[in-house]
N, C-alpha and C. Protein backbone atom coordinates (compact mmCIF):
# COMPACT_ATOMS: atom_id res chain seq x y z
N UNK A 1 9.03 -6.46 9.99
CA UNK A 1 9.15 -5.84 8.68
C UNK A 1 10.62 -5.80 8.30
N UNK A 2 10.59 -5.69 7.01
CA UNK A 2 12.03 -5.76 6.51
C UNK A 2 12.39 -4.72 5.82
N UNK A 3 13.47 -4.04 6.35
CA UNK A 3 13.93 -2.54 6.27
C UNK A 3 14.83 -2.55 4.74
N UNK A 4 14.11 -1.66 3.66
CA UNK A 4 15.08 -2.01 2.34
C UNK A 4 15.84 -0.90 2.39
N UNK A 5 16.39 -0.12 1.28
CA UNK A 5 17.56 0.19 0.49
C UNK A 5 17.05 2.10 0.64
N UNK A 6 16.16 2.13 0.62
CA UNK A 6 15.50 4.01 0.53
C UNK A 6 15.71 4.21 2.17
N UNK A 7 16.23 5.41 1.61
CA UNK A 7 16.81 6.08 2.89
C UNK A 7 15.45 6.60 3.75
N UNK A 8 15.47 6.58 5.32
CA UNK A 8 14.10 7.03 5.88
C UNK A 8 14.82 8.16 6.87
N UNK A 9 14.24 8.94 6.54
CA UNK A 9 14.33 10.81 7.03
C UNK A 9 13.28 11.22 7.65
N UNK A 10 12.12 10.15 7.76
CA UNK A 10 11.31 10.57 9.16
C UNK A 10 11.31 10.14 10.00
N UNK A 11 10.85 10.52 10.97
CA UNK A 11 10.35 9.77 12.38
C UNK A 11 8.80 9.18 12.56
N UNK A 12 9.17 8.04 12.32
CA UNK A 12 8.07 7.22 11.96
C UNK A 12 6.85 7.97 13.24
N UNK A 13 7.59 7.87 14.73
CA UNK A 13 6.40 8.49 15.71
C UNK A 13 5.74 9.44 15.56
N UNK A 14 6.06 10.62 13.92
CA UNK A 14 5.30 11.43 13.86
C UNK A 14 4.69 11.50 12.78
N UNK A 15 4.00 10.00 12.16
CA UNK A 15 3.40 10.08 11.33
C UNK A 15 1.97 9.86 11.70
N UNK A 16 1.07 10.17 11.63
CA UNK A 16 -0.48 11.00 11.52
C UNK A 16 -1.63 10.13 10.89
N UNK A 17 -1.30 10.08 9.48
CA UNK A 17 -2.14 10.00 8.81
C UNK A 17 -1.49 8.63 7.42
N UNK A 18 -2.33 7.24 8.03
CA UNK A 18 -1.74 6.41 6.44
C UNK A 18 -2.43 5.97 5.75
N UNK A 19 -1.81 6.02 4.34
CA UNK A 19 -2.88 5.90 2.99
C UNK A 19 -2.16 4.22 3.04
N UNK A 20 -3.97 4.07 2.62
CA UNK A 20 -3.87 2.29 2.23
C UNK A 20 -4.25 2.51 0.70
N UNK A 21 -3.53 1.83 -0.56
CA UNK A 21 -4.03 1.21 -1.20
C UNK A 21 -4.85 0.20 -1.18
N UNK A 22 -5.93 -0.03 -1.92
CA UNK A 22 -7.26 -1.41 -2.26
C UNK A 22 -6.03 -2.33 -2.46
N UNK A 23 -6.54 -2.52 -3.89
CA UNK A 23 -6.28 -4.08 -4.31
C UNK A 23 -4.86 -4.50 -4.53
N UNK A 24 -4.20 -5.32 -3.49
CA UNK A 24 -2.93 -6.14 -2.87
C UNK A 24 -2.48 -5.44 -1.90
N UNK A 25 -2.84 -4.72 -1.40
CA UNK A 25 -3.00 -4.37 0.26
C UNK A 25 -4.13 -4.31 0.96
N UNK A 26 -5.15 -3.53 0.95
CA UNK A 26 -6.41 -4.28 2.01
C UNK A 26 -7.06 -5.45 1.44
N UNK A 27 -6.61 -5.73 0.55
CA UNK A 27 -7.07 -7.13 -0.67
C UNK A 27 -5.88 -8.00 -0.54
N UNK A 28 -6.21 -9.12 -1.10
CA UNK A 28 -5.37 -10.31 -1.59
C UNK A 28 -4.60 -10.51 -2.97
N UNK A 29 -5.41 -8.78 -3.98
CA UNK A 29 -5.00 -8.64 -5.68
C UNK A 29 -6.22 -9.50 -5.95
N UNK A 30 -6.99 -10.10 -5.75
CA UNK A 30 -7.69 -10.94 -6.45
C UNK A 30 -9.29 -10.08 -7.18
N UNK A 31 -9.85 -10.32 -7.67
CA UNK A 31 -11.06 -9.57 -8.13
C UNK A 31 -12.16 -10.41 -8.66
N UNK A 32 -12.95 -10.86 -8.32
CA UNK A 32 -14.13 -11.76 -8.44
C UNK A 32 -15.17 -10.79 -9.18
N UNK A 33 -15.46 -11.18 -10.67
CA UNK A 33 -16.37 -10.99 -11.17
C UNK A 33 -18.07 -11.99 -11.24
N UNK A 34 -19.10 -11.53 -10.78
CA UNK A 34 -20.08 -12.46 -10.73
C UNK A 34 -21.01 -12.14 -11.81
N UNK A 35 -22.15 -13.03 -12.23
CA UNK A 35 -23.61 -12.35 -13.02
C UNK A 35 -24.07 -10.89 -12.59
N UNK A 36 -24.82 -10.20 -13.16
CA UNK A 36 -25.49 -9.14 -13.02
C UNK A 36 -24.31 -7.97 -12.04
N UNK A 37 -23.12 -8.20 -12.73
CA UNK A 37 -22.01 -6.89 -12.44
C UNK A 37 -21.87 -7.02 -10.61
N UNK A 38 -21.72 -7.91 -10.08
CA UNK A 38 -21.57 -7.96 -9.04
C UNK A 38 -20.30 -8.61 -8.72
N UNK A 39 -19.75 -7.83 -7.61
CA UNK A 39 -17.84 -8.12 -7.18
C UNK A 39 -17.32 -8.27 -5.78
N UNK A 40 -16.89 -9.47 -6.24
CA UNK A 40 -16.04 -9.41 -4.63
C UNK A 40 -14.85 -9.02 -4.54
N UNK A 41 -14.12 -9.08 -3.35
CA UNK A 41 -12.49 -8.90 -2.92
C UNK A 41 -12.53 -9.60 -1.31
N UNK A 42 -11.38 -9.94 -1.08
CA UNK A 42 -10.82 -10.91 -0.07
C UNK A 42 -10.34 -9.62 1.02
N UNK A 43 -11.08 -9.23 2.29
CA UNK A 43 -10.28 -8.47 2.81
C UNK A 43 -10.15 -9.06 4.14
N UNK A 44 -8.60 -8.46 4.55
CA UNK A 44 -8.07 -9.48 6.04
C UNK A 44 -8.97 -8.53 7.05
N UNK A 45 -9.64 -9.60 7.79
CA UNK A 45 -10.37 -9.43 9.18
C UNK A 45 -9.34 -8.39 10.20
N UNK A 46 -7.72 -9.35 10.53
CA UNK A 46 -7.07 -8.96 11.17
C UNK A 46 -6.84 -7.38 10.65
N UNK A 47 -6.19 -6.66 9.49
CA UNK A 47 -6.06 -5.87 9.31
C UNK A 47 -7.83 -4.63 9.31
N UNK A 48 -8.86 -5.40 9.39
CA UNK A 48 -10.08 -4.29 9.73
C UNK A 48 -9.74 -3.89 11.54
N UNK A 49 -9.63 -4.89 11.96
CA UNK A 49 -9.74 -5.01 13.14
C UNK A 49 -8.36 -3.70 13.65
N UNK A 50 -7.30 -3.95 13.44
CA UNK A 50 -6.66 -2.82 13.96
C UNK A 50 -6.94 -1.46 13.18
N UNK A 51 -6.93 -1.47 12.01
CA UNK A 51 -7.86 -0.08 11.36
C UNK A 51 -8.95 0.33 12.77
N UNK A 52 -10.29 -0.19 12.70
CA UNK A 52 -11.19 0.15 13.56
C UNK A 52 -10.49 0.46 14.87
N UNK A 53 -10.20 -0.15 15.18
CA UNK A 53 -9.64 -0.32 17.16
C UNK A 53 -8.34 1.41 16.91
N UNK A 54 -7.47 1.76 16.10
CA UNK A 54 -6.59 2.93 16.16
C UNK A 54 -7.13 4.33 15.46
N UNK A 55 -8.74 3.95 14.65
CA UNK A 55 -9.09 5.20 14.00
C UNK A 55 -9.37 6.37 14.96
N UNK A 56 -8.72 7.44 14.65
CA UNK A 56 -8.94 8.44 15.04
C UNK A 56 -7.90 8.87 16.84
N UNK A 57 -7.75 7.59 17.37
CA UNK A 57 -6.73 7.68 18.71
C UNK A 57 -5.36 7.76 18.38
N UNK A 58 -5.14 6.65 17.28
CA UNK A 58 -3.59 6.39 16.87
C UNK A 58 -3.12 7.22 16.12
N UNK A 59 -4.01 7.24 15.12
CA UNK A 59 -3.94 7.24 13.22
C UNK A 59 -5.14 7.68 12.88
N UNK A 60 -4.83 8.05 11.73
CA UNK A 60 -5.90 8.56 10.99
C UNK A 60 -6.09 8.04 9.84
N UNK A 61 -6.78 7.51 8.78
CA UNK A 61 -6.28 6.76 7.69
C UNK A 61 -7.16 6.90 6.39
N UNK A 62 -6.30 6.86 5.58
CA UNK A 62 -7.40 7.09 3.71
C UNK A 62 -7.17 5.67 3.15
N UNK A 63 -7.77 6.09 2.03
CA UNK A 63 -8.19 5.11 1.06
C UNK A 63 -7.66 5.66 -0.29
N UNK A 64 -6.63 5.47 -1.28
CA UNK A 64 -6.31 5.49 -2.70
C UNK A 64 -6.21 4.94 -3.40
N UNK A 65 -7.23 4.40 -4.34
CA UNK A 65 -7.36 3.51 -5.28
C UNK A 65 -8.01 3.95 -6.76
N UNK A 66 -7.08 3.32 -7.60
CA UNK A 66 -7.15 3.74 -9.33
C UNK A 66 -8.26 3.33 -9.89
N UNK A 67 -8.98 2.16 -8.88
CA UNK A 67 -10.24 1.70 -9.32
C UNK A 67 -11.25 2.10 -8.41
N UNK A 68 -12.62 2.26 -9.23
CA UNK A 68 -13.78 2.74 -8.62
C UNK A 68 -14.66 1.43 -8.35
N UNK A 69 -14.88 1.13 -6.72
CA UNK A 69 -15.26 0.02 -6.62
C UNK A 69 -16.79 0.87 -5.26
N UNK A 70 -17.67 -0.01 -5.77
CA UNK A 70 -18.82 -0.11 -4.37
C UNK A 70 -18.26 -0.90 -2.78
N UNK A 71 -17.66 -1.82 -3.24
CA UNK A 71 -17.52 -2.89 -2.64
C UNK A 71 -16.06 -2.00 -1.35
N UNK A 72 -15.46 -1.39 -2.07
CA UNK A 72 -14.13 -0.73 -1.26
C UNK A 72 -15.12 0.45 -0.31
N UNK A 73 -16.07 0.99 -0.58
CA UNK A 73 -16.67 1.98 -0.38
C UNK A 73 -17.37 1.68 0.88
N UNK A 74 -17.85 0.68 0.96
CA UNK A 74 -18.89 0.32 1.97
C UNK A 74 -17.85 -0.67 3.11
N UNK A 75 -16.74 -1.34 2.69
CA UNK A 75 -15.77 -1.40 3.37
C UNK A 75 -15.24 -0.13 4.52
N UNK A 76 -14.69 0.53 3.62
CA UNK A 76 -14.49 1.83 4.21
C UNK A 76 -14.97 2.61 5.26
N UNK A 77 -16.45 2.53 5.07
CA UNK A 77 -17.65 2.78 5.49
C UNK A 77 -17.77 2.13 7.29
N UNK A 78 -17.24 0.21 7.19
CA UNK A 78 -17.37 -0.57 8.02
C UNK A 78 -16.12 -0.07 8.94
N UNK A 79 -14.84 0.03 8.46
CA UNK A 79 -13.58 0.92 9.00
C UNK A 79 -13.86 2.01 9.63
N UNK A 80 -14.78 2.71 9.39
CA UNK A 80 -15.01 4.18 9.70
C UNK A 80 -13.73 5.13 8.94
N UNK A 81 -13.07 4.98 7.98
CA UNK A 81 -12.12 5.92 6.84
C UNK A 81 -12.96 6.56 5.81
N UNK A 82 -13.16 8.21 6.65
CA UNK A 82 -13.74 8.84 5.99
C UNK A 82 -13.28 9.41 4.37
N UNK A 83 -11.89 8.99 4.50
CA UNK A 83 -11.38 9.88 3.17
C UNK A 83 -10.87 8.84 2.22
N UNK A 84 -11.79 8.69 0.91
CA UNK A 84 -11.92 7.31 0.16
C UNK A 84 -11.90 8.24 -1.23
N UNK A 85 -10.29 7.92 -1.89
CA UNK A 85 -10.60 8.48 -3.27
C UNK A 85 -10.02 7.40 -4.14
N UNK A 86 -10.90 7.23 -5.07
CA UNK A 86 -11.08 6.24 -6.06
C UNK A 86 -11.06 6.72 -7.42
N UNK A 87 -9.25 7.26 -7.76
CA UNK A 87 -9.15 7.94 -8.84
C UNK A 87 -8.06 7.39 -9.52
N UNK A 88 -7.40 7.56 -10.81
CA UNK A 88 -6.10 7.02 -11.66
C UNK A 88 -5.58 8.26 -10.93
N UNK A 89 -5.34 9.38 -11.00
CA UNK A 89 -4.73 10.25 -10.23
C UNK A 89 -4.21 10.41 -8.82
N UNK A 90 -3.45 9.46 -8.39
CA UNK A 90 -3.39 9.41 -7.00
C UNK A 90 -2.33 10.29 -6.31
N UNK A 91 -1.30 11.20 -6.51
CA UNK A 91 -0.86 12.15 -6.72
C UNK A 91 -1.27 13.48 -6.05
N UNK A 92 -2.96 13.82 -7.13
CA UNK A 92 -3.78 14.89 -6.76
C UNK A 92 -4.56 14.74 -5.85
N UNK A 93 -4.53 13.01 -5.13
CA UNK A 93 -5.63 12.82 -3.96
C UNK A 93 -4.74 12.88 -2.76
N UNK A 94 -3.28 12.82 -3.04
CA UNK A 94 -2.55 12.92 -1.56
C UNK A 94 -2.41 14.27 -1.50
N UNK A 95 -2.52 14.75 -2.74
CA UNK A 95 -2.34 16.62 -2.32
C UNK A 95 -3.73 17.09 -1.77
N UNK A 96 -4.71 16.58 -2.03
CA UNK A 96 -5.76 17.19 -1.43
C UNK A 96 -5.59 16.86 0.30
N UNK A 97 -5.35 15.46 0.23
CA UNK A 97 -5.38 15.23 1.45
C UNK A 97 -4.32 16.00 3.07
N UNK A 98 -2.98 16.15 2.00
CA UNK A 98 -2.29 17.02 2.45
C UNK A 98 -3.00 18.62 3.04
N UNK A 99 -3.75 18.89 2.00
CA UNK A 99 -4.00 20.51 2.25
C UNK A 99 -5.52 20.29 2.86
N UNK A 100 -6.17 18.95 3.15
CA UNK A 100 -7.48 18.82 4.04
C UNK A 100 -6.77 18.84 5.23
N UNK A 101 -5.55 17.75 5.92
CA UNK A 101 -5.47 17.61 6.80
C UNK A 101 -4.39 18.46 7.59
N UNK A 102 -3.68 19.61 6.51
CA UNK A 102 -2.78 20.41 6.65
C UNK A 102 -1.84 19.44 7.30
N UNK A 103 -1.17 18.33 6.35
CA UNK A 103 -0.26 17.21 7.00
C UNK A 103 0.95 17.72 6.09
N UNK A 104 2.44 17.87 6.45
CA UNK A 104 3.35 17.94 5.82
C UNK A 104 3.65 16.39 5.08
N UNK A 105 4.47 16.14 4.51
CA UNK A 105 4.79 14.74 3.87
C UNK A 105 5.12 14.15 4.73
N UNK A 106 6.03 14.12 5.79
CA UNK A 106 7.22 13.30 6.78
C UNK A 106 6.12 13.18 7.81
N UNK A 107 4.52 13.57 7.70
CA UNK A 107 3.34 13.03 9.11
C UNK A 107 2.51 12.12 8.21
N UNK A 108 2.93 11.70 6.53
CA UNK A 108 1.92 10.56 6.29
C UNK A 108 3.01 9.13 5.80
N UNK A 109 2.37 8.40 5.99
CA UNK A 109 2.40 6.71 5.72
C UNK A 109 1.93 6.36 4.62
N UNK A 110 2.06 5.27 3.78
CA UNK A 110 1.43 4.96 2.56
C UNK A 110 2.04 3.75 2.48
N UNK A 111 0.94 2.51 1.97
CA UNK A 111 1.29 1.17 2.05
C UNK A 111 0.76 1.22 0.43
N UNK A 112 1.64 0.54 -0.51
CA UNK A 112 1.17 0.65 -1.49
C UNK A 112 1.65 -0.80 -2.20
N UNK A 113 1.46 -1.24 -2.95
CA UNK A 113 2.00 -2.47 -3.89
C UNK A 113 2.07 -2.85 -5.66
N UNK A 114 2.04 -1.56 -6.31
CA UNK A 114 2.01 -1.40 -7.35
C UNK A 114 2.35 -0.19 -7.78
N UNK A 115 2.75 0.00 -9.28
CA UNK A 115 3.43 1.04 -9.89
C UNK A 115 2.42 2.43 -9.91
N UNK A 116 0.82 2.06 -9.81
CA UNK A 116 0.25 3.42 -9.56
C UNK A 116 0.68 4.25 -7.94
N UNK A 117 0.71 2.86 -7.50
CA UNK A 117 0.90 3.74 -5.97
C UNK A 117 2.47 4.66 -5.49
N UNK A 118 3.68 4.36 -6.93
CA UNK A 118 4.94 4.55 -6.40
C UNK A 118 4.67 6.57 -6.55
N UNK A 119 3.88 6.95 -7.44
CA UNK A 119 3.83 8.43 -7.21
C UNK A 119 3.31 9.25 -5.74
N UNK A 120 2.73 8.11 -4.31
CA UNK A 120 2.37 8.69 -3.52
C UNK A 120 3.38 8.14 -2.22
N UNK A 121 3.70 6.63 -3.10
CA UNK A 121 5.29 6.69 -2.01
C UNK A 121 6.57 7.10 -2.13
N UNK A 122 6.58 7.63 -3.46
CA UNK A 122 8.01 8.49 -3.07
C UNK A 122 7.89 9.97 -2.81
N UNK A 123 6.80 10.55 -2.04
CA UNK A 123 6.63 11.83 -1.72
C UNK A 123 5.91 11.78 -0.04
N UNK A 124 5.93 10.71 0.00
CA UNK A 124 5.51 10.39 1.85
C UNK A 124 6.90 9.87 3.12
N UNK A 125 6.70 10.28 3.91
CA UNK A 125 7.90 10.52 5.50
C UNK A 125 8.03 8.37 5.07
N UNK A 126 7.54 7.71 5.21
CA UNK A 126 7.61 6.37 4.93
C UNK A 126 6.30 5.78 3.80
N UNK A 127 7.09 4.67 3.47
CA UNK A 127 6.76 4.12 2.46
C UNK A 127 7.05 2.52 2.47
N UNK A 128 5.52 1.87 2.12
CA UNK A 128 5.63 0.69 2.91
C UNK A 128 5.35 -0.34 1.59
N UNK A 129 5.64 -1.60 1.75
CA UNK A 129 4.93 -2.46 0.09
C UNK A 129 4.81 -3.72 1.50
N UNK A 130 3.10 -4.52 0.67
CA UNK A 130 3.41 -5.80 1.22
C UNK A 130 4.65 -6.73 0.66
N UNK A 131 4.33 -7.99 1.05
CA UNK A 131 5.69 -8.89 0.88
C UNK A 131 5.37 -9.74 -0.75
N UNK A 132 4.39 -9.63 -1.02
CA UNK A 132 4.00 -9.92 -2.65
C UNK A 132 4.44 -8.70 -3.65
N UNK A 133 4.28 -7.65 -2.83
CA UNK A 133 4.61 -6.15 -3.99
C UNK A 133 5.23 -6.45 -5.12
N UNK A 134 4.57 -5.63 -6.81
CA UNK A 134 5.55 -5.66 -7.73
C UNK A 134 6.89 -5.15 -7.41
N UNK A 135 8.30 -5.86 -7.97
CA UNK A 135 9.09 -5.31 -7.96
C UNK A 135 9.65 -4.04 -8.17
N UNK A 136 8.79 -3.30 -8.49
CA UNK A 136 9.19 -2.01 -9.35
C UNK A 136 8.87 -1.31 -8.20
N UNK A 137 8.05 -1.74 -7.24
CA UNK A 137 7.73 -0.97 -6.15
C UNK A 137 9.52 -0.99 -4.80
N UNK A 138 9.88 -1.99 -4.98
CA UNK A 138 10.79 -2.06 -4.16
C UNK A 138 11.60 -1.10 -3.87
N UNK A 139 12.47 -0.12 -5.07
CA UNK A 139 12.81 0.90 -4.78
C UNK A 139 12.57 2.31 -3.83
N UNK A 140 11.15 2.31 -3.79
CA UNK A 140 10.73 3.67 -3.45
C UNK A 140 9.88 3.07 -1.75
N UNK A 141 10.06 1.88 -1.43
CA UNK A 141 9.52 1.86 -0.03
C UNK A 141 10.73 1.77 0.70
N UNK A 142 10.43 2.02 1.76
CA UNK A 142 11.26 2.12 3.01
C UNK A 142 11.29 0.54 4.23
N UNK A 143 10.44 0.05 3.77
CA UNK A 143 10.12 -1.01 4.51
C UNK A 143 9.13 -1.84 3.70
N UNK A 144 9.16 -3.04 3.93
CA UNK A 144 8.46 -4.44 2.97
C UNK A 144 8.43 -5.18 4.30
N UNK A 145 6.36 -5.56 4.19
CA UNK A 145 6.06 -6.51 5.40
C UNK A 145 6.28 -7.72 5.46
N UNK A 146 6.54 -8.60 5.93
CA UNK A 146 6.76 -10.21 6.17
C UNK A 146 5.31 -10.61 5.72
N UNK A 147 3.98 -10.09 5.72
CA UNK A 147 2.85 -10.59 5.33
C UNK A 147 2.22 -9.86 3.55
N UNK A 148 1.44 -10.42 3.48
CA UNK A 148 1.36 -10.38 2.10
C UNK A 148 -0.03 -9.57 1.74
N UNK A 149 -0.65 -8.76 0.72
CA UNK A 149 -1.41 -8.17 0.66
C UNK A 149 -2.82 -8.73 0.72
N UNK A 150 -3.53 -8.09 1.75
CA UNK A 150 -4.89 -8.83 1.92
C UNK A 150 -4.99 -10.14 3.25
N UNK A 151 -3.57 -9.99 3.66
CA UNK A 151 -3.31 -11.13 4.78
C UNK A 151 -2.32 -10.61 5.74
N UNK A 152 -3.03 -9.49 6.27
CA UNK A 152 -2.02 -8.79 7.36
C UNK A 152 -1.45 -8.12 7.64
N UNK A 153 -1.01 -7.91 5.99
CA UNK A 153 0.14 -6.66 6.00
C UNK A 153 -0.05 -5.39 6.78
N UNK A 154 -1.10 -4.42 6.13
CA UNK A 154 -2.08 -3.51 7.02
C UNK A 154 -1.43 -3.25 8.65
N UNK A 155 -2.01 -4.74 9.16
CA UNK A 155 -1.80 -5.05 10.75
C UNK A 155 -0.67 -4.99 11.34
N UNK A 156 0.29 -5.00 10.32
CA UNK A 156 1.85 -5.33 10.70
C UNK A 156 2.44 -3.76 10.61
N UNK A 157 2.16 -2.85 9.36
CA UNK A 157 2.31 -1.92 9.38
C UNK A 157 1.82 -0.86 10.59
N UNK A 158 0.27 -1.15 11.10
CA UNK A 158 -0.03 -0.19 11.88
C UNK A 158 1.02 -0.71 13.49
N UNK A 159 1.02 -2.33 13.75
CA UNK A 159 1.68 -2.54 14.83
C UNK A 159 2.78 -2.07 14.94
N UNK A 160 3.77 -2.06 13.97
CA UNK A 160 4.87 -1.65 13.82
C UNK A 160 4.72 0.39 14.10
N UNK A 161 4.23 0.88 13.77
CA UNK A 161 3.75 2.41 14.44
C UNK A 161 3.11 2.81 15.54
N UNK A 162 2.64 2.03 16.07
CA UNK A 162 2.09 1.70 17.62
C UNK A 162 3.50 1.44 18.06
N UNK A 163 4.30 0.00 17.99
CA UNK A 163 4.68 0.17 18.68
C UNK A 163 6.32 1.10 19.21
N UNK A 164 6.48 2.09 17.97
CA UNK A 164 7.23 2.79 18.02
C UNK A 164 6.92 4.52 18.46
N UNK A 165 5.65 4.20 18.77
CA UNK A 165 5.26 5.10 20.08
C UNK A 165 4.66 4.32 21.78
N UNK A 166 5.05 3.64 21.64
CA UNK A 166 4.88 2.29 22.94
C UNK A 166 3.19 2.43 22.97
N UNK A 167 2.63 2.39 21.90
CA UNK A 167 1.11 2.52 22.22
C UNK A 167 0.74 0.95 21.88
N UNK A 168 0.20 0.40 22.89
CA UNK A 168 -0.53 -0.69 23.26
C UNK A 168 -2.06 -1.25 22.05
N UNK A 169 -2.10 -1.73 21.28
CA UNK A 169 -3.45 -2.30 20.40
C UNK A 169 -4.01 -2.67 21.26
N UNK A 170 -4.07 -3.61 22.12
CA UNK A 170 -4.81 -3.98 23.59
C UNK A 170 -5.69 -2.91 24.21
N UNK A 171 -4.81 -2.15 24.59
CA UNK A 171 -5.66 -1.24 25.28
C UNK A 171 -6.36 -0.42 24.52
N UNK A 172 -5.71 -0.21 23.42
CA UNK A 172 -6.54 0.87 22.45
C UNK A 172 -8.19 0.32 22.27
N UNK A 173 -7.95 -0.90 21.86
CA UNK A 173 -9.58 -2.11 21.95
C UNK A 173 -10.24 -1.65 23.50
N UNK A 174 -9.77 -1.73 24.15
CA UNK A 174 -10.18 -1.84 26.07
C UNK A 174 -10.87 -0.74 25.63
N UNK A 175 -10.19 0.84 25.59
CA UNK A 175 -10.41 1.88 25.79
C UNK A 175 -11.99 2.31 24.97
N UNK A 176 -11.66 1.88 23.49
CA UNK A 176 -12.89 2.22 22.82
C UNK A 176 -13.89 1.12 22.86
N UNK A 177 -13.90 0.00 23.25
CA UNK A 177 -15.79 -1.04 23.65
C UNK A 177 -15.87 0.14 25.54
N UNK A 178 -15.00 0.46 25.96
CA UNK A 178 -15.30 0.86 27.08
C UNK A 178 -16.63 2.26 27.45
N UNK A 179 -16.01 2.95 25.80
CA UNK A 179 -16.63 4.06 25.73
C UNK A 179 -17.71 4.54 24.52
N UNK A 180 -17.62 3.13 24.22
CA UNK A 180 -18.83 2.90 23.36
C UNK A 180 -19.88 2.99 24.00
């Protein structure tokens, strides 16, 4: 990852809890409209895969998105990320989430890539954009991934917090098919 220009005043090892934006971070930005109101989105395998394998051991993780989608929902669902808000208000969904998970700001994460998301990254301990992010986002993250939204980024972000608590993705996988 590539470390920008906003000053970082947390300690990344004690962040808790990270909000993913949908569409150009667990997405590609793309949006497939079909017949009879039916929609796709492009989501990276690699980035489900470390979601699933760190929920609840590593991290803890939400969902904030301006659009109301089925398709993000049942995703979510496949992640096991119980906390999925699908509002233009994203602001009032990190404050809820704050006062659900009684998390101060400097214990959450937020990967975001657009101008709705800059109201929940400039009030979070770090603040992340993929490597496509609008520019306008650049200011207010703390770090910009080498991968691009919907292709990794996610994966790079959570590795990069793993491994600045020396916690192993490997084993984290071992540990939970073990005790499945």
């Amino acid at each position: 990852m590539q470390r920008l220009q906003r000053k970082l005043e947390a300690d990344i090892r004690d962040i808790k809890l990270l909000i993913l934006d949908v569409d150009g971070v667990l997405t590609d930005n793309r949006m497939i409209f079909m017949s009879g109101h039916q929609e796709a989105k492009n989501f990276s395998a690699a980035d489900g895969f470390a979601i699933r394998a760190t929920t609840g051991k590593a991290l803890h993780y939400a969902v904030i998105s301006a659009r109301n989608s089925d398709i993000t929902i049942t995703r979510c669902q496949e992640l096991g990320i119980g906390d999925v808000f699908q509002q233009w208000d994203k602001q009032a969904a990190l404050a809820d989430l704050m006062k659900k998970h009684n998390l101060q700001p400097s214990q959450i994460g937020c990967i975001g890539n657009d101008v709705p998301d800059i109201v929940v990254m400039e009030r979070v301990g770090l603040a992340v954009c993929p490597a496509d992010a609008e520019k306008e986002v650049l200011e207010f993250a703390h770090y910009q991934t080498e991968r691009k939204g919907g292709k990794g980024c996610c994966r790079e972000v959570i590795n990069f917090l793993l491994d600045a608590r020396g916690i192993n993705l490997l084993q984290l996988y071992r540990d939970r098919i073990e005790n499945a």
